[in-house]
Protein backbone atom coordinates (compact mmCIF):
# COMPACT_ATOMS: atom_id res chain seq x y z
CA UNK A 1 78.49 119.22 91.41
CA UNK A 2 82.03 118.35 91.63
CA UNK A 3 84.62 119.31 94.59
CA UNK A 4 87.85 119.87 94.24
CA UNK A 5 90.90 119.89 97.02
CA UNK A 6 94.23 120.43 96.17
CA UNK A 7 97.06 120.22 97.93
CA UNK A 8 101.20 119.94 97.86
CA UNK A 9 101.71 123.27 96.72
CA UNK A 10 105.12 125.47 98.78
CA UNK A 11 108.67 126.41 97.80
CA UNK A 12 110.58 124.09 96.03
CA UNK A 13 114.21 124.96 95.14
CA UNK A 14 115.34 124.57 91.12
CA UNK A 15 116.22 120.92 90.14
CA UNK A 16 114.32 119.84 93.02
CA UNK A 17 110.64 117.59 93.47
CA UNK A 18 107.01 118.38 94.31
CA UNK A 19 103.83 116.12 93.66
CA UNK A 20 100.31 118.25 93.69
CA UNK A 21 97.66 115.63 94.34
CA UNK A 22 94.20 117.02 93.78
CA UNK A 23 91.26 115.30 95.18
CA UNK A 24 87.65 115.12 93.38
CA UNK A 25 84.22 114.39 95.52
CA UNK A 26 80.91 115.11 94.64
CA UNK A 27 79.24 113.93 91.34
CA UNK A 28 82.92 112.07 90.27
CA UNK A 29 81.56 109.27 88.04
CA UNK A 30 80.96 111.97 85.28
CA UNK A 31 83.94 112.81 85.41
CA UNK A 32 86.19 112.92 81.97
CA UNK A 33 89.36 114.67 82.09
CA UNK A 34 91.34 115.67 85.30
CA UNK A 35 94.06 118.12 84.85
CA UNK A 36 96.34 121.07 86.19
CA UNK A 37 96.29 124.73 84.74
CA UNK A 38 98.42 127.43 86.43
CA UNK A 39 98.31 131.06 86.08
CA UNK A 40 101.89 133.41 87.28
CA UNK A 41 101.38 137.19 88.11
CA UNK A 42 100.81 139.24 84.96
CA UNK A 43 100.20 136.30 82.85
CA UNK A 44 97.44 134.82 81.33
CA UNK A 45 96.26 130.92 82.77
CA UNK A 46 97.36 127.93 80.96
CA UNK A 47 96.94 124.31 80.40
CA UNK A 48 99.93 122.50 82.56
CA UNK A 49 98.84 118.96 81.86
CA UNK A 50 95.98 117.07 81.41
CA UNK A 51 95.01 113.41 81.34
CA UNK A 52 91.89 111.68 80.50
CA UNK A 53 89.55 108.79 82.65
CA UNK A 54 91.32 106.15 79.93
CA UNK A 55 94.91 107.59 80.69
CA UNK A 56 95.78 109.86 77.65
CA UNK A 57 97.74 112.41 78.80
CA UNK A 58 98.97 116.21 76.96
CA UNK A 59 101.43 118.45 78.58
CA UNK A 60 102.30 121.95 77.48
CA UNK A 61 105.44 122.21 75.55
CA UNK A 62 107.24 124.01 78.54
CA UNK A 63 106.63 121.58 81.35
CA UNK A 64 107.26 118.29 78.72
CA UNK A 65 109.93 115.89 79.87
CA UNK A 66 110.14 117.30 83.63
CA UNK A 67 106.27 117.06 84.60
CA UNK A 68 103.83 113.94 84.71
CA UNK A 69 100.77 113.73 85.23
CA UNK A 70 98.51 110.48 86.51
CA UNK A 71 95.56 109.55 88.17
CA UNK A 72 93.60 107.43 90.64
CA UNK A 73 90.31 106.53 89.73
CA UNK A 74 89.20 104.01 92.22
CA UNK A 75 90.10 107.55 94.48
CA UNK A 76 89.18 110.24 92.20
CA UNK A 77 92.31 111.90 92.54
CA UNK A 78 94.78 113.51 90.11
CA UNK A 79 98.31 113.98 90.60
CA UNK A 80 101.30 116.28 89.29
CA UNK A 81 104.63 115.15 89.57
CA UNK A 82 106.92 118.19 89.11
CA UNK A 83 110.73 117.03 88.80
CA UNK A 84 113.49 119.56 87.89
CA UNK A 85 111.26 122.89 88.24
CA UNK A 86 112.56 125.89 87.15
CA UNK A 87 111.89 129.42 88.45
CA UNK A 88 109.34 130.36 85.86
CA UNK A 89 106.88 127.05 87.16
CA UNK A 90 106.48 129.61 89.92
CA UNK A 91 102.58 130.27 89.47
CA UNK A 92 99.49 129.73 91.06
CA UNK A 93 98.23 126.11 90.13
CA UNK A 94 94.83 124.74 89.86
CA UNK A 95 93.40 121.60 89.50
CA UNK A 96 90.58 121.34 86.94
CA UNK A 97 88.30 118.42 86.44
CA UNK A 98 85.45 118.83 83.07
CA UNK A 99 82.14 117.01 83.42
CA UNK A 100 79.63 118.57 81.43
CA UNK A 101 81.56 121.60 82.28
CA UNK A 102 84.70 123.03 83.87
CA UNK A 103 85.07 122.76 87.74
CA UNK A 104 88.33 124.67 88.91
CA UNK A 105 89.83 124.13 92.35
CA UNK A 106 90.81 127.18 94.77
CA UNK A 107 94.31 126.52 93.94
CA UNK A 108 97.96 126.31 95.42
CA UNK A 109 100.86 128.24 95.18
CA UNK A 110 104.28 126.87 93.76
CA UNK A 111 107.68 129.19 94.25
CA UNK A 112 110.50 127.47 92.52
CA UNK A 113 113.33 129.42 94.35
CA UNK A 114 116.98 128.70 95.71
């Protein structure tokens, strides 16, 4: 079993900065791909970013150029770097981490507001 802890989350004002670290314990060494979905009210969840244990990374198209993703393996731990946010990042966001399967975290929320 895998546990997740994220953290980071808050307001943030457009144009501003906020890293989202996300912490894996647990059964970590079967670990694949860490990543960061988020889901906003009366929306459906989706894929943020995403980067694998050799360092590929895929964003979605909307976050491309302002969000990065990386990762600490030596301390299991993903992060998000989200520069220049924009009102509509505003969203619940959740760390995900896929062993043999999916293990979501609890999640944190991000308000992108002035």
């Amino acid at each position: 079993q895998v546990q997740l802890v994220e953290s980071g989350g808050g307001l943030v004002q457009p144009g501003g900065s906020l890293r989202l670290p996300c912490a894996a314990s647990g059964s970590t060494s079967s670990v694949t791909v860490m990543g960061w979905s988020r889901q906003a009210p009366g929306k459906q969840r989706e894929l943020v970013a995403a980067i694998a244990s050799a360092g590929r990374t895929d964003y979605a198209d909307s976050v491309k150029g302002r969000f990065s993703i990386s990762r600490d393996n030596a301390k299991n731990t993903a992060y998000l770097q989200m520069n220049s946010p924009k009102p509509e990042d505003t969203a619940v966001y959740y760390c995900v981490v896929t062993t043999m399967y999916d293990h979501w975290g609890q999640g944190t929320q991000v308000t992108v507001s002035s």
